[in-house]
PDB file of N, CA and C in Angstrom:
ATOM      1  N   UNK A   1      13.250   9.410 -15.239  1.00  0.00           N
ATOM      2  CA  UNK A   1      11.949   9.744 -15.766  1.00  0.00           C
ATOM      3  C   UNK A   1      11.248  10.718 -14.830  1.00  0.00           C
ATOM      4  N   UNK A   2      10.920  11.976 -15.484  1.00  0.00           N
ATOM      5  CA  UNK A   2      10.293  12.772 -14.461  1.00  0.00           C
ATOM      6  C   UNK A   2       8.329  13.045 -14.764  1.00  0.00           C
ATOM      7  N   UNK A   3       8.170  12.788 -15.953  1.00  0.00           N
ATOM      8  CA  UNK A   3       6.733  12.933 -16.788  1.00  0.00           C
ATOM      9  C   UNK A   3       6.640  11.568 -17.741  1.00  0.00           C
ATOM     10  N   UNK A   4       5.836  10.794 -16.738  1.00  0.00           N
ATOM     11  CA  UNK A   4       5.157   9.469 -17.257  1.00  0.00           C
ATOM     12  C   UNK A   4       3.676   9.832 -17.795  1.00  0.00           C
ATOM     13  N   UNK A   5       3.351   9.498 -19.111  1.00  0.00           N
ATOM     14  CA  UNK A   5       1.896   9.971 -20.011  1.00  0.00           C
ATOM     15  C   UNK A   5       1.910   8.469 -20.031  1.00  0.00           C
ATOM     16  N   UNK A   6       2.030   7.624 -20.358  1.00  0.00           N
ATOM     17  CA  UNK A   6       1.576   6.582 -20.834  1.00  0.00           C
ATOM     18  C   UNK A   6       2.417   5.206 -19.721  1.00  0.00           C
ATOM     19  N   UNK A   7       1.430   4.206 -19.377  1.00  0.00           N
ATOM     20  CA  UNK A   7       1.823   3.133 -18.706  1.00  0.00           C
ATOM     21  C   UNK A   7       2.170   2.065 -19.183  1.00  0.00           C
ATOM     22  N   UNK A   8       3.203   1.699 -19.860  1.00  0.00           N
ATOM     23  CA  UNK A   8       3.760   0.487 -20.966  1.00  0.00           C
ATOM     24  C   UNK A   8       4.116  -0.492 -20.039  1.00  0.00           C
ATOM     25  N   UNK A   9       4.027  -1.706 -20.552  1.00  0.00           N
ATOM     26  CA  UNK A   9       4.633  -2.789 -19.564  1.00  0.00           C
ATOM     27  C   UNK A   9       6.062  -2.852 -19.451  1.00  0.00           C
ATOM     28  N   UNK A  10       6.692  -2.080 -20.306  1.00  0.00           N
ATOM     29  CA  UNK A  10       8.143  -2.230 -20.435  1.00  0.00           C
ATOM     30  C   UNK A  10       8.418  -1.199 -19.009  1.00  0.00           C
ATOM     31  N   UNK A  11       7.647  -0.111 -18.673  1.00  0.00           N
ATOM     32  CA  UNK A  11       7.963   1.220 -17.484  1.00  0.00           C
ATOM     33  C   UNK A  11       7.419  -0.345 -16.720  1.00  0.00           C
ATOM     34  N   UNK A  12       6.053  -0.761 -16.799  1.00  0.00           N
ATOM     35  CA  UNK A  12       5.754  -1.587 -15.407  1.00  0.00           C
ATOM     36  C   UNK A  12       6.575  -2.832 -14.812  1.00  0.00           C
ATOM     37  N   UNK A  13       7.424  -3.287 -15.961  1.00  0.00           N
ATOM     38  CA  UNK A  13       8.404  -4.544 -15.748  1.00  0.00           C
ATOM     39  C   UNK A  13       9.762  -3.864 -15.017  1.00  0.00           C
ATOM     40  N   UNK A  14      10.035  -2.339 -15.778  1.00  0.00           N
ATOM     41  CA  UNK A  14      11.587  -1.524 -15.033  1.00  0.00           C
ATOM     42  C   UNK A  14      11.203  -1.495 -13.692  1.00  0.00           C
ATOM     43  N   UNK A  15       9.513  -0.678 -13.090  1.00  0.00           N
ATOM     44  CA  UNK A  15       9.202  -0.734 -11.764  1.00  0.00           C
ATOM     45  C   UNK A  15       9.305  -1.560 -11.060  1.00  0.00           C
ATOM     46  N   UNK A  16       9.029  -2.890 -11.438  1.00  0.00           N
ATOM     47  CA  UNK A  16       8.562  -3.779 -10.278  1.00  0.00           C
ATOM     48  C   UNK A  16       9.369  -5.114 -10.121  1.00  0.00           C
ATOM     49  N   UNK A  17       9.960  -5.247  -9.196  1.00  0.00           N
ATOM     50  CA  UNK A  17      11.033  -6.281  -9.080  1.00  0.00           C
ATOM     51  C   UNK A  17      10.103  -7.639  -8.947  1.00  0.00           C
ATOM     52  N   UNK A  18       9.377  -7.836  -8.659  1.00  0.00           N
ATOM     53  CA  UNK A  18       8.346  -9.363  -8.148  1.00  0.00           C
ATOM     54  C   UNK A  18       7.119  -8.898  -7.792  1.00  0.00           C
ATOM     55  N   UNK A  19       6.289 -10.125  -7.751  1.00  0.00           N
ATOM     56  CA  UNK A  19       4.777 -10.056  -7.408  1.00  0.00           C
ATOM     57  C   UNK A  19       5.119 -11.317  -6.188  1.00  0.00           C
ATOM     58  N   UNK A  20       4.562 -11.397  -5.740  1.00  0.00           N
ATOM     59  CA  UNK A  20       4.115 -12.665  -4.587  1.00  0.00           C
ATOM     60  C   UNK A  20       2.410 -12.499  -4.480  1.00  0.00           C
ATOM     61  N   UNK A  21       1.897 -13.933  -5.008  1.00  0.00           N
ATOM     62  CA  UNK A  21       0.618 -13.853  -4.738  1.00  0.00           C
ATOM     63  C   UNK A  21       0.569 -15.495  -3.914  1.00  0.00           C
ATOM     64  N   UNK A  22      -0.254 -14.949  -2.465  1.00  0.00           N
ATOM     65  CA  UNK A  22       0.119 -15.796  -2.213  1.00  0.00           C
ATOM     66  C   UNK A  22      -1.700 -16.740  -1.761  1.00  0.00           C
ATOM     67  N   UNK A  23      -1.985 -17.772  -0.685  1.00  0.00           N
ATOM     68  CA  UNK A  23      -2.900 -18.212  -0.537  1.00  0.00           C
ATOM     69  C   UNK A  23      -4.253 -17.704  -0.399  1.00  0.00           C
ATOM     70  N   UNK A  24      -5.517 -18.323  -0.623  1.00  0.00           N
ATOM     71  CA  UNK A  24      -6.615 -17.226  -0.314  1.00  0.00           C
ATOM     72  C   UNK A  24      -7.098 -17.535   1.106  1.00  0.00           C
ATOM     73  N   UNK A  25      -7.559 -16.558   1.834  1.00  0.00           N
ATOM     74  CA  UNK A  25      -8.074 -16.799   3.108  1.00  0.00           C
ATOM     75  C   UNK A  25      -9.571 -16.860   2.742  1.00  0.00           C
ATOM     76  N   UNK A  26     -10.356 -17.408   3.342  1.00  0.00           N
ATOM     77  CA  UNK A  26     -11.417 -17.670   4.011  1.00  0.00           C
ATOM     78  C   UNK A  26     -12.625 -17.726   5.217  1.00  0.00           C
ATOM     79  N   UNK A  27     -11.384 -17.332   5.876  1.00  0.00           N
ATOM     80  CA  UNK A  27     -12.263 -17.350   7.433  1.00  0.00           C
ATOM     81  C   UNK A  27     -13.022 -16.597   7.894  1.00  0.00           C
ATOM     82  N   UNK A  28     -13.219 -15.310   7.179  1.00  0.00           N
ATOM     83  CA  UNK A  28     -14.489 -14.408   7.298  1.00  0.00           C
ATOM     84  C   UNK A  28     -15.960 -14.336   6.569  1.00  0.00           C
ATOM     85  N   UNK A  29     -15.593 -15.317   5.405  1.00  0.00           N
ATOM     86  CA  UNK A  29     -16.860 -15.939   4.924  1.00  0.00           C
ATOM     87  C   UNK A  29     -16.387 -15.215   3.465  1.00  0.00           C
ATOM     88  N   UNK A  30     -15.395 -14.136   3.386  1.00  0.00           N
ATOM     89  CA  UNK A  30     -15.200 -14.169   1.873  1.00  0.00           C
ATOM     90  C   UNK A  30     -14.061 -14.311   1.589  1.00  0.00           C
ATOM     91  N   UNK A  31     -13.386 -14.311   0.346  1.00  0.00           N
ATOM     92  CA  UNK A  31     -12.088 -14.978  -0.441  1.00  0.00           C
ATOM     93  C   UNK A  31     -11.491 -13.944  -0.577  1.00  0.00           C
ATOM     94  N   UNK A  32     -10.447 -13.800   0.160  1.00  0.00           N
ATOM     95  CA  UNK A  32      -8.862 -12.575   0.139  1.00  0.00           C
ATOM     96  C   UNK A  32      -7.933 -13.181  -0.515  1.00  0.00           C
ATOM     97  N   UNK A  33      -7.170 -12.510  -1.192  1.00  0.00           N
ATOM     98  CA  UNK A  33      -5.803 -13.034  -1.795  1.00  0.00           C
ATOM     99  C   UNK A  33      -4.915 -12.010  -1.385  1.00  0.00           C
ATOM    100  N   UNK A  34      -3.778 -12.090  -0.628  1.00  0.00           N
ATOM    101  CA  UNK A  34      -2.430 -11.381  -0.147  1.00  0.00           C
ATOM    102  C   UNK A  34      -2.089 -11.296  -1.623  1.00  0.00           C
ATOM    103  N   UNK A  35      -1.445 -10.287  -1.901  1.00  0.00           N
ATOM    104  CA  UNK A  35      -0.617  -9.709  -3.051  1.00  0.00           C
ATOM    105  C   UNK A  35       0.453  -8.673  -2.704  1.00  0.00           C
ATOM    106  N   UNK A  36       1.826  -8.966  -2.550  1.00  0.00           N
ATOM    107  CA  UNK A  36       3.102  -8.498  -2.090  1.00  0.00           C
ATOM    108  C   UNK A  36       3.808  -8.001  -3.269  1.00  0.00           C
ATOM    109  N   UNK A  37       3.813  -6.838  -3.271  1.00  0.00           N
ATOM    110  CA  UNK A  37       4.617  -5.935  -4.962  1.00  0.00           C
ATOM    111  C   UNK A  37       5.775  -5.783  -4.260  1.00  0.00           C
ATOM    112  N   UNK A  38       6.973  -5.507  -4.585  1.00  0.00           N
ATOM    113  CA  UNK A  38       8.285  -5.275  -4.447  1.00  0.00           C
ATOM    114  C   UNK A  38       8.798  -4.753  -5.508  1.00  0.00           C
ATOM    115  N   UNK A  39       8.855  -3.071  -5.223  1.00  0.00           N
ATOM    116  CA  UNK A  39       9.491  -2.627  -6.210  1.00  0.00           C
ATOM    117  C   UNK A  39      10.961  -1.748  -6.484  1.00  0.00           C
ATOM    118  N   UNK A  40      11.151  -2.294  -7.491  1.00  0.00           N
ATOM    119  CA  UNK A  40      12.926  -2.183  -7.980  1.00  0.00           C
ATOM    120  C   UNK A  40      13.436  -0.801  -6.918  1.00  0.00           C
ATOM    121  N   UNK A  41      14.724  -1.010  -6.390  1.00  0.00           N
ATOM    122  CA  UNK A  41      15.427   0.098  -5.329  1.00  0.00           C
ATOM    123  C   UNK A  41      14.225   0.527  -4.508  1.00  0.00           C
ATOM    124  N   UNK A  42      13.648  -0.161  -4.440  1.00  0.00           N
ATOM    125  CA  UNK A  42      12.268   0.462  -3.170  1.00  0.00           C
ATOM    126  C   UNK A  42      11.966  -0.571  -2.355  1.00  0.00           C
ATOM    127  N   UNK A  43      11.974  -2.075  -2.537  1.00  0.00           N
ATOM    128  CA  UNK A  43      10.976  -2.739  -2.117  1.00  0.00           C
ATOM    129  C   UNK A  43       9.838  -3.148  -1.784  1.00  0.00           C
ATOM    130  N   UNK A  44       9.224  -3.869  -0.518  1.00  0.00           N
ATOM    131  CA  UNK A  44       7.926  -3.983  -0.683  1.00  0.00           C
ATOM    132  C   UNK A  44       7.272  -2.628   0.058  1.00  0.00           C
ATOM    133  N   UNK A  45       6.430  -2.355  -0.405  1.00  0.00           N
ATOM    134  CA  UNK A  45       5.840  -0.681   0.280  1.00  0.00           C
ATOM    135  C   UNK A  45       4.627  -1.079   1.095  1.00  0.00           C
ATOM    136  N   UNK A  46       4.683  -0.735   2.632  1.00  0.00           N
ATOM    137  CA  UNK A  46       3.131  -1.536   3.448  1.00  0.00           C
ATOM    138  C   UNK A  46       2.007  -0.749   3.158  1.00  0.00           C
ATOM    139  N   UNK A  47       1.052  -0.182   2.370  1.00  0.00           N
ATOM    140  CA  UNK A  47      -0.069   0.388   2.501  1.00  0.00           C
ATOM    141  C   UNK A  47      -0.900   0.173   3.575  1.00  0.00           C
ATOM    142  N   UNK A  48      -0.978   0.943   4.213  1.00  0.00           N
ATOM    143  CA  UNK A  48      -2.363   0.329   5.242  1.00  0.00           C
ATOM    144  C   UNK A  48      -3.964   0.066   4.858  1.00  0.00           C
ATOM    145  N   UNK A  49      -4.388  -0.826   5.304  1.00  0.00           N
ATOM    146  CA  UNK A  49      -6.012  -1.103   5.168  1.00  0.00           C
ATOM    147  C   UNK A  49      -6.694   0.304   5.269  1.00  0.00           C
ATOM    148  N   UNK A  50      -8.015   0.093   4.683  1.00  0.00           N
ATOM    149  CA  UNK A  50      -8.715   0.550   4.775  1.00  0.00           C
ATOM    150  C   UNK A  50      -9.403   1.135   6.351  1.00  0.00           C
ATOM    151  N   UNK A  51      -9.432   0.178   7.096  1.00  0.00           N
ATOM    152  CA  UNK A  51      -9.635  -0.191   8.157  1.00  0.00           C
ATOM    153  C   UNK A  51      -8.759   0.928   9.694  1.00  0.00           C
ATOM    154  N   UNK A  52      -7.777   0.534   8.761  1.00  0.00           N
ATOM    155  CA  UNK A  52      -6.105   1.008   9.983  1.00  0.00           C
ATOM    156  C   UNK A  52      -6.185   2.597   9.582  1.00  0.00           C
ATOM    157  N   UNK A  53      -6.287   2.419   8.475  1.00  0.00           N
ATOM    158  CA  UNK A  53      -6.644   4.485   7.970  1.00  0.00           C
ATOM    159  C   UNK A  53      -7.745   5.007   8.669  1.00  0.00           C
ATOM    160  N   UNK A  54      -9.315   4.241   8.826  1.00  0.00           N
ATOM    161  CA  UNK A  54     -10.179   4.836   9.860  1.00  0.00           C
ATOM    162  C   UNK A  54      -9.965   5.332  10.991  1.00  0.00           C
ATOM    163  N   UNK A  55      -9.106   3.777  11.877  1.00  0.00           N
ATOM    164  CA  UNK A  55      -9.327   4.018  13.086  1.00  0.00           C
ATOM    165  C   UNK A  55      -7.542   5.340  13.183  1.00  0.00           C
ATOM    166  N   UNK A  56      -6.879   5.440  12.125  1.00  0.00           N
ATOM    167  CA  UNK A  56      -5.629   6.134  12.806  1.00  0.00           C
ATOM    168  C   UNK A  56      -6.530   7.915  12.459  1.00  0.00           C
ATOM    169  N   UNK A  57      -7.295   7.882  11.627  1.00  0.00           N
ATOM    170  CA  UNK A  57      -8.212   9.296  11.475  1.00  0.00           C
ATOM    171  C   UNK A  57      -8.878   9.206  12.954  1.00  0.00           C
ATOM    172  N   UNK A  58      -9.844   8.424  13.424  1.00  0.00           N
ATOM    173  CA  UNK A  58     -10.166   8.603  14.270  1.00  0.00           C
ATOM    174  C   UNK A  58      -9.106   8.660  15.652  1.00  0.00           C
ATOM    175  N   UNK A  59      -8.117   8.103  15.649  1.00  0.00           N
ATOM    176  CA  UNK A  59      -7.094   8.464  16.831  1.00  0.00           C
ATOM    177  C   UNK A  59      -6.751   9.732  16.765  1.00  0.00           C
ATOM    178  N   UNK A  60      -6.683  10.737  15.510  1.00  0.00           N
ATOM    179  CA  UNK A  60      -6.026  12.034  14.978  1.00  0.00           C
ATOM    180  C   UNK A  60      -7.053  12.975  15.512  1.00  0.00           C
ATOM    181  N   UNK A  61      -7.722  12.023  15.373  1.00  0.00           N
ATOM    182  CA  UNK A  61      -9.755  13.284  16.068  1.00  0.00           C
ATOM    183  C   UNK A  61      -9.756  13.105  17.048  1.00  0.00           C
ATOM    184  N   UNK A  62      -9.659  12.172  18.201  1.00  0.00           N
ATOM    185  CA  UNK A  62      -9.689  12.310  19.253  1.00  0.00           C
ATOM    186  C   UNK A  62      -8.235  13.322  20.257  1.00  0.00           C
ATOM    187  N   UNK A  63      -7.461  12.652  19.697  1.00  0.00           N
ATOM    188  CA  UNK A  63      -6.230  13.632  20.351  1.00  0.00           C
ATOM    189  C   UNK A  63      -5.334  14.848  19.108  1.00  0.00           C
ATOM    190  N   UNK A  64      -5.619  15.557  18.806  1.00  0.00           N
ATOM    191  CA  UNK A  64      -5.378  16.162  17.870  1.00  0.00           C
ATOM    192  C   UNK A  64      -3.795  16.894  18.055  1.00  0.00           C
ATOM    193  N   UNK A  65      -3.839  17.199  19.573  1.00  0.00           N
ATOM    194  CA  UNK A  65      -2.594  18.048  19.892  1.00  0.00           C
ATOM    195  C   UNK A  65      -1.222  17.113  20.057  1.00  0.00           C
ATOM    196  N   UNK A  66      -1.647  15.724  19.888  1.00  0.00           N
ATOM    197  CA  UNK A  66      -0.368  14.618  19.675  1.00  0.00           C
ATOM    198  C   UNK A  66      -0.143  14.641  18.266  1.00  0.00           C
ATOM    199  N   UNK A  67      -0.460  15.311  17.472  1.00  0.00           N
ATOM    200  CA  UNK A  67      -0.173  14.964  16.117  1.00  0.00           C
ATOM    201  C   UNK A  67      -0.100  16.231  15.613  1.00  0.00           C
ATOM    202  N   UNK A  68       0.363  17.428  16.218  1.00  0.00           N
ATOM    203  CA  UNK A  68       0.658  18.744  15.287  1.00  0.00           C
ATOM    204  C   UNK A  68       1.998  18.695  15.008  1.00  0.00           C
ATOM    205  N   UNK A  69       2.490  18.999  13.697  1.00  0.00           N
ATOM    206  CA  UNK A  69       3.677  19.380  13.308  1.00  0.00           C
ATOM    207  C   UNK A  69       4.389  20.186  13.151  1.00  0.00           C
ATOM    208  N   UNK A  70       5.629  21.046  13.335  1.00  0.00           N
ATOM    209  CA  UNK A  70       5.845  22.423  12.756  1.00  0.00           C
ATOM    210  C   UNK A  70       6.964  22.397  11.875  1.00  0.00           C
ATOM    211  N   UNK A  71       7.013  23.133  10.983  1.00  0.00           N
ATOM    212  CA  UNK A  71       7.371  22.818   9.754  1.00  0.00           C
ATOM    213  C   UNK A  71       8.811  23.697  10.248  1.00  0.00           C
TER     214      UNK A  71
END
C-alpha cells in the first residue's frame, strides 16, 4: 500500500499486532494509563514524551555543534 485515503479497521487490524493497556497510575494526583501498540513487522515503536522532546530541544540549543550532520 503506497496511498492510504481512508482508515478502515480492516487497514487498522492488518497494522497492528496487539494493544497492551495496562494499570492506571496515580501518584501525581492525576490518572495515566500506559498504552503499548505493537505493530505488525515493526513492533512496539517508543515515542518520546512530551517532556523528553523539550528538554532534548533544549540540549540541541544549548550545544548545537554536537548535533550537526552532513549529509
Amino acid at each position: 500500500m503506497t496511498e492510504i485515503n481512508e482508515l478502515t479497521p480492516t487497514l487498522v487490524n492488518s497494522l497492528i499486532e496487539r494493544i497492551e493497556v495496562h494499570n492506571n497510575d496515580k501518584s501525581s494526583g492525576h490518572c495515566y494509563v500506559k498504552v503499548d501498540i505493537y505493530f505488525t513487522a515493526v513492533g512496539m515503536i517508543d515515542f518520546p514524551t512530551e517532556q523528553e522532546i523539550l528538554a532534548m530541544m533544549e540540549e540541541i540549543r544549548a550545544n548545537p555543534q554536537d548535533f550537526r550532520f552532513v549529509a
